[in-house]
C-alpha atoms as a PDB file:
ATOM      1  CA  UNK A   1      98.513  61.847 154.614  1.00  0.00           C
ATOM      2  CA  UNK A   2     101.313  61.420 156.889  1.00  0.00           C
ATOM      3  CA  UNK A   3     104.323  59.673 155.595  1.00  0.00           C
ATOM      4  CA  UNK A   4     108.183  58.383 157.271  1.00  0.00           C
ATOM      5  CA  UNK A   5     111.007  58.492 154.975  1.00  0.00           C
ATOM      6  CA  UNK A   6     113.670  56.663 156.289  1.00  0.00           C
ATOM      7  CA  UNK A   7     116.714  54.839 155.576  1.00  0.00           C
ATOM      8  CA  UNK A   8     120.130  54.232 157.291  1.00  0.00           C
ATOM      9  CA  UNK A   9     122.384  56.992 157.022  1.00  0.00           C
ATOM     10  CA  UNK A  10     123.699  57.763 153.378  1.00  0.00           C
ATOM     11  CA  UNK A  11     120.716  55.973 151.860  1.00  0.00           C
ATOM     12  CA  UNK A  12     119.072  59.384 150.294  1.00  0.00           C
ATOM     13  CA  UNK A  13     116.505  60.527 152.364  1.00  0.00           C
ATOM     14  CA  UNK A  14     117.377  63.772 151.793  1.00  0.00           C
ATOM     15  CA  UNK A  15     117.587  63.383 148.621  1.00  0.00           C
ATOM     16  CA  UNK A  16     114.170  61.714 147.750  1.00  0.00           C
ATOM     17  CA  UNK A  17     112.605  64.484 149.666  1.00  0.00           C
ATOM     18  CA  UNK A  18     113.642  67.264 147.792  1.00  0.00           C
ATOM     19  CA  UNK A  19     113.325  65.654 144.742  1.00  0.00           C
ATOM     20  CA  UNK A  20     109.580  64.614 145.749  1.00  0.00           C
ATOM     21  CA  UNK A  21     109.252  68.596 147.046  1.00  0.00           C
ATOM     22  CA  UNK A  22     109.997  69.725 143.916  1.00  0.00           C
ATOM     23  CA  UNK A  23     108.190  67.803 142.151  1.00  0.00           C
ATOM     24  CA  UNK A  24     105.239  68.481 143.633  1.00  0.00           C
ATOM     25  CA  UNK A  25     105.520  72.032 143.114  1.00  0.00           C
ATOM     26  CA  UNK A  26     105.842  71.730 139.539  1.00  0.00           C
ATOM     27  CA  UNK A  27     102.444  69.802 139.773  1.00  0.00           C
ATOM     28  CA  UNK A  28     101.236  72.985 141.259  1.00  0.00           C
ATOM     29  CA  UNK A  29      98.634  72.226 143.291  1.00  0.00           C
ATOM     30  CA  UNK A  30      99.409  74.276 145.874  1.00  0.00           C
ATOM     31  CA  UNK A  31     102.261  75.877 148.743  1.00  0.00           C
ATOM     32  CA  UNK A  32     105.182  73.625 149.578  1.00  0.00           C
ATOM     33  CA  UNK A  33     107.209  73.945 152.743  1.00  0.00           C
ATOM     34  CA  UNK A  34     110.677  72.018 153.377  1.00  0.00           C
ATOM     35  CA  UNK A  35     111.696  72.536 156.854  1.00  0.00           C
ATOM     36  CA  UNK A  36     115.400  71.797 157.588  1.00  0.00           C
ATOM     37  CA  UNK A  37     118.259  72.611 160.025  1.00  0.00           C
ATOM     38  CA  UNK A  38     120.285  74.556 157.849  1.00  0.00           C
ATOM     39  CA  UNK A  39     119.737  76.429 154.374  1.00  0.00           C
ATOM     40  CA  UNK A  40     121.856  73.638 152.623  1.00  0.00           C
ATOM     41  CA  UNK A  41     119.502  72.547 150.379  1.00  0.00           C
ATOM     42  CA  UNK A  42     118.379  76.030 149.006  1.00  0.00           C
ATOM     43  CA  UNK A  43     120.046  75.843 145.669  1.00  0.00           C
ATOM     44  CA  UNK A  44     118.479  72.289 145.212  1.00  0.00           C
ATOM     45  CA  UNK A  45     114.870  73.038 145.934  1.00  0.00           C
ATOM     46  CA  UNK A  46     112.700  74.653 143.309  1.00  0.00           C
ATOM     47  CA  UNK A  47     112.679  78.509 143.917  1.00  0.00           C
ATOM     48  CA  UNK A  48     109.181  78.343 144.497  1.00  0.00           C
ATOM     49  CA  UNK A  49     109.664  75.634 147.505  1.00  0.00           C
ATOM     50  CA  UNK A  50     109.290  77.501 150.906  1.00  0.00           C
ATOM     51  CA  UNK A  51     112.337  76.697 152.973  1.00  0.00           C
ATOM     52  CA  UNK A  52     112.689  76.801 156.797  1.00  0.00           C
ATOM     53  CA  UNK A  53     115.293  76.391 158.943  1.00  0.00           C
ATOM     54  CA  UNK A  54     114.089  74.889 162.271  1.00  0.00           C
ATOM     55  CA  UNK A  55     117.269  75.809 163.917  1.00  0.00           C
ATOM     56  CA  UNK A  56     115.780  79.347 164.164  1.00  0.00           C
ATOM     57  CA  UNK A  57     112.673  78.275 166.955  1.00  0.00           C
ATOM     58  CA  UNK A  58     114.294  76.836 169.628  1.00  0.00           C
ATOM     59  CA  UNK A  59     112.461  73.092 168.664  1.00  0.00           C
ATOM     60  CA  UNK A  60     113.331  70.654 171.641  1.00  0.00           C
ATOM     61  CA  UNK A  61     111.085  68.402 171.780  1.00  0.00           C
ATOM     62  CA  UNK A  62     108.259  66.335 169.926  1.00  0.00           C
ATOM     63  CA  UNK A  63     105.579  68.384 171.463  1.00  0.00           C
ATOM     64  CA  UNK A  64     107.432  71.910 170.391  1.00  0.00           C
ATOM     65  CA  UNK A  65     107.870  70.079 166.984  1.00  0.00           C
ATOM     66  CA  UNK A  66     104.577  69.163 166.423  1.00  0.00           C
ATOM     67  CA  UNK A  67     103.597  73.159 167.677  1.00  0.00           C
ATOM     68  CA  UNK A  68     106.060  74.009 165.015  1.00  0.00           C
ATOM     69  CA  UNK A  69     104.403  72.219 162.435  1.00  0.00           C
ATOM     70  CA  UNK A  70     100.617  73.838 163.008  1.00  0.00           C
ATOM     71  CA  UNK A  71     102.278  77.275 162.972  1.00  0.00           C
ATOM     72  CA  UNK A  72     103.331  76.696 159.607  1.00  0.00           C
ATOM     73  CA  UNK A  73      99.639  75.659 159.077  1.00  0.00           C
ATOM     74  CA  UNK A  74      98.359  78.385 160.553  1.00  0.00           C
ATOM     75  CA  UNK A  75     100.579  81.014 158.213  1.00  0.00           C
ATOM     76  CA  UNK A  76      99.476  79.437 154.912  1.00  0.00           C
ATOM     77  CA  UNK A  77      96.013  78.569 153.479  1.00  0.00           C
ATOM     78  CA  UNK A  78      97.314  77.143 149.816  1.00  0.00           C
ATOM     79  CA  UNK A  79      99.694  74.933 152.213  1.00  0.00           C
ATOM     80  CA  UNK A  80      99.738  71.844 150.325  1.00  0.00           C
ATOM     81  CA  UNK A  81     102.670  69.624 151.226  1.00  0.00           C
ATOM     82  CA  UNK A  82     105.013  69.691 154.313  1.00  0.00           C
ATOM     83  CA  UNK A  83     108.649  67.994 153.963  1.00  0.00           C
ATOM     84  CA  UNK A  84     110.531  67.807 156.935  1.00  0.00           C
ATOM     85  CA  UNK A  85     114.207  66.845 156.739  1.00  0.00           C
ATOM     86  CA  UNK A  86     116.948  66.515 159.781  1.00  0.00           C
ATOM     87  CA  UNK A  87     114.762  67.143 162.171  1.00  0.00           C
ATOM     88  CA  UNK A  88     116.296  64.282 164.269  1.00  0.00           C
ATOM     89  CA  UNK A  89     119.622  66.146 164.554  1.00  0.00           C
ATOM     90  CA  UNK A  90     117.702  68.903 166.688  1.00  0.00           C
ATOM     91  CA  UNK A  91     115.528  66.189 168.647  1.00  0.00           C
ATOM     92  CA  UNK A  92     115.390  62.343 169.446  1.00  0.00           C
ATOM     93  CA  UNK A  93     112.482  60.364 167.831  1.00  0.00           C
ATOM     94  CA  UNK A  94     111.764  57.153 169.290  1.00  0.00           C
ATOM     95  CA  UNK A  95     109.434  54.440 167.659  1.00  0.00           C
ATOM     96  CA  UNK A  96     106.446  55.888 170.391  1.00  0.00           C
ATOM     97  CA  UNK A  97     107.322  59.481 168.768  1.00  0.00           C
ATOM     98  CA  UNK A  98     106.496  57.700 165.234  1.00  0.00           C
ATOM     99  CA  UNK A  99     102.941  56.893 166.061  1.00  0.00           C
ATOM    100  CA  UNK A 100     102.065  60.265 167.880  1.00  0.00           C
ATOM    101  CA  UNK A 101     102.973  61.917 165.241  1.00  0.00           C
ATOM    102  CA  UNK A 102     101.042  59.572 162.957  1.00  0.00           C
ATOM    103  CA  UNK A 103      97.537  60.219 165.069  1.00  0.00           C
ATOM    104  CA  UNK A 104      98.317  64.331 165.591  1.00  0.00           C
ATOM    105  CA  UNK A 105      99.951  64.813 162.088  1.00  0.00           C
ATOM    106  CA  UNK A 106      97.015  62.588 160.565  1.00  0.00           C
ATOM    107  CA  UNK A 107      94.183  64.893 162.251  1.00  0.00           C
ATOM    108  CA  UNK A 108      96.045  68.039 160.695  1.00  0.00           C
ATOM    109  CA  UNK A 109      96.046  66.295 157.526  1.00  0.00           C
ATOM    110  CA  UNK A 110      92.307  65.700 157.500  1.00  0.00           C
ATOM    111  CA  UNK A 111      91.531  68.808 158.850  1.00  0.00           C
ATOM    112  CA  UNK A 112      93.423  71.171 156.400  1.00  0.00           C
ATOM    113  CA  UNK A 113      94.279  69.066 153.674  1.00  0.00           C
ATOM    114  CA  UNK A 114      98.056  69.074 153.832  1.00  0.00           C
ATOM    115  CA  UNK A 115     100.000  66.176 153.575  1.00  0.00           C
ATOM    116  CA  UNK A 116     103.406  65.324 155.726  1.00  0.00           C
ATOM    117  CA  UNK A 117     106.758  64.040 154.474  1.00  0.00           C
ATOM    118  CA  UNK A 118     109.103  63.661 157.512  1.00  0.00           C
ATOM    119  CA  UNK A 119     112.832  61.703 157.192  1.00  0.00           C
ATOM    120  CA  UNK A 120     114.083  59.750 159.940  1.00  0.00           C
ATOM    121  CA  UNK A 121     117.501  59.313 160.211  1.00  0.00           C
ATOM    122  CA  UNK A 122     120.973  59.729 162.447  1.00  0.00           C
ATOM    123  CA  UNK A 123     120.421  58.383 165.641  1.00  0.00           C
ATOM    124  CA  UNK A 124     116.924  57.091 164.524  1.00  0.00           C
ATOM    125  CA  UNK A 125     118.660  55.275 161.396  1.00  0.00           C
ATOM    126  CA  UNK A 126     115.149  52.822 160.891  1.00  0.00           C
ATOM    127  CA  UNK A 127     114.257  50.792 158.810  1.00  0.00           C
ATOM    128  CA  UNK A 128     110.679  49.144 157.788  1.00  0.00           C
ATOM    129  CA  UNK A 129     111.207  45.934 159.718  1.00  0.00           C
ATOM    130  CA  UNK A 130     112.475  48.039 162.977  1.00  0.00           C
ATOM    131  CA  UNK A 131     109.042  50.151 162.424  1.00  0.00           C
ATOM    132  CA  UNK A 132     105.916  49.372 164.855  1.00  0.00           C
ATOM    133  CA  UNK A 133     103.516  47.297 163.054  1.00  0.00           C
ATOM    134  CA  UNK A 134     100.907  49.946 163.765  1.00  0.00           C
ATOM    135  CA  UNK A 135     103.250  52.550 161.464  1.00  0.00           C
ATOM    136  CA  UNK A 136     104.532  50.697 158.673  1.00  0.00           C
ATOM    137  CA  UNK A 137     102.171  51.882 156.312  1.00  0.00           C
ATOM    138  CA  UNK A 138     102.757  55.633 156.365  1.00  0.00           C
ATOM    139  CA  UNK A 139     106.602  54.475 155.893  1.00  0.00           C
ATOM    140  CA  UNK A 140     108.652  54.796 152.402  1.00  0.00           C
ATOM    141  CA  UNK A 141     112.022  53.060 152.922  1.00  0.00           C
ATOM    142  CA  UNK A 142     115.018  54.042 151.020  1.00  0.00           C
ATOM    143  CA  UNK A 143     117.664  52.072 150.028  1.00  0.00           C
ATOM    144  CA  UNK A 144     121.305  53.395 149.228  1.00  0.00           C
ATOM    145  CA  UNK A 145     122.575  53.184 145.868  1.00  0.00           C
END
C-alpha cells in the first residue's frame, strides 16, 4: 500500500505520521522506518522506530529517491512500514512525481509486503482536489486544527 499524506503547511502532516509510525510499532507486526531530513523528531518516535536522515545520501532527485527507498528494503527483511516525512525540502515533487511513485512504490509494496507513508508538503502544499484523479485514492488529507 502506497499512501500521500498531505496538507497545506502547518496542517500536521508531520505530526499524523509519527503518530501513525508509532503506532504501528506498538502493533508490532514488524520493522518501522521514518525517513526524515533531520533527527528532529527522534524524541517523538517510539525508540523502537528506525529513523533516517535522508540528508546523509546525497537524494536529488525522484529517481535517487525512489533508489533510496529499495535500499532500505534491501537492508531489512521484518521491514513492515515506511514513513517518509520532508522529503520535499530535499527535492521537488510534481503531481507526475505522485503517480510514479504510486506504480514503482506499489510494485515494492506487492513484492515485499511493506507499505509506504510519504507527506507532501512546502512547495508541494496539495490538497485532495489539486491531486490527479488517477491518485486520489492512495491520498489521506489533513486538515489544520
Amino acid at each position: 500500500m502506497v499512501k500521500f499524506i498531505c496538507g497545506e503547511k502547518g496542517s500536521g502532516k508531520t505530526k499524523k505520521l509519527i503518530e501513525m509510525s508509532n503506532a504501528d510499532i506498538k502493533a508490532g507486526n514488524g520493522n518501522i522506518v521514518f525517513v526524515a531530513i533531520d533527527h528532529n523528531h527522534i524524541f517523538s518516535l517510539d525508540y523502537l522506530v528506525r529513523l533516517i536522515n535522508a540528508m546523509e545520501f546525497n537524494i536529488e532527485d525522484i529517481e535517487s529517491f525512489y533508489g533510496f527507498l529499495c535500499g532500505i528494503l534491501s537492508m531489512d527483511y521484518d521491514l513492515d512500514k515506511v514513513y517518509v516525512d520532508g522529503i520535499y525540502k530535499l527535492i521537488k515533487i510534481e503531481k507526475k512525481d505522485i503517480d510514479y511513485l504510486i506504480e514503482k512504490l506499489n510494485l515494492l509494496s506487492e513484492k515485499f509486503g511493506v507499505d509506504f507513508y510519504i507527506g507532501l508538503g512546502v512547495g508541494s502544499d496539495y490538497k485532495l482536489k489539486q491531486i490527479p484523479y488517477k491518485s486520489s485514492e492512495y491520498i489521506i488529507e489533513v486538515a489544520g486544527d
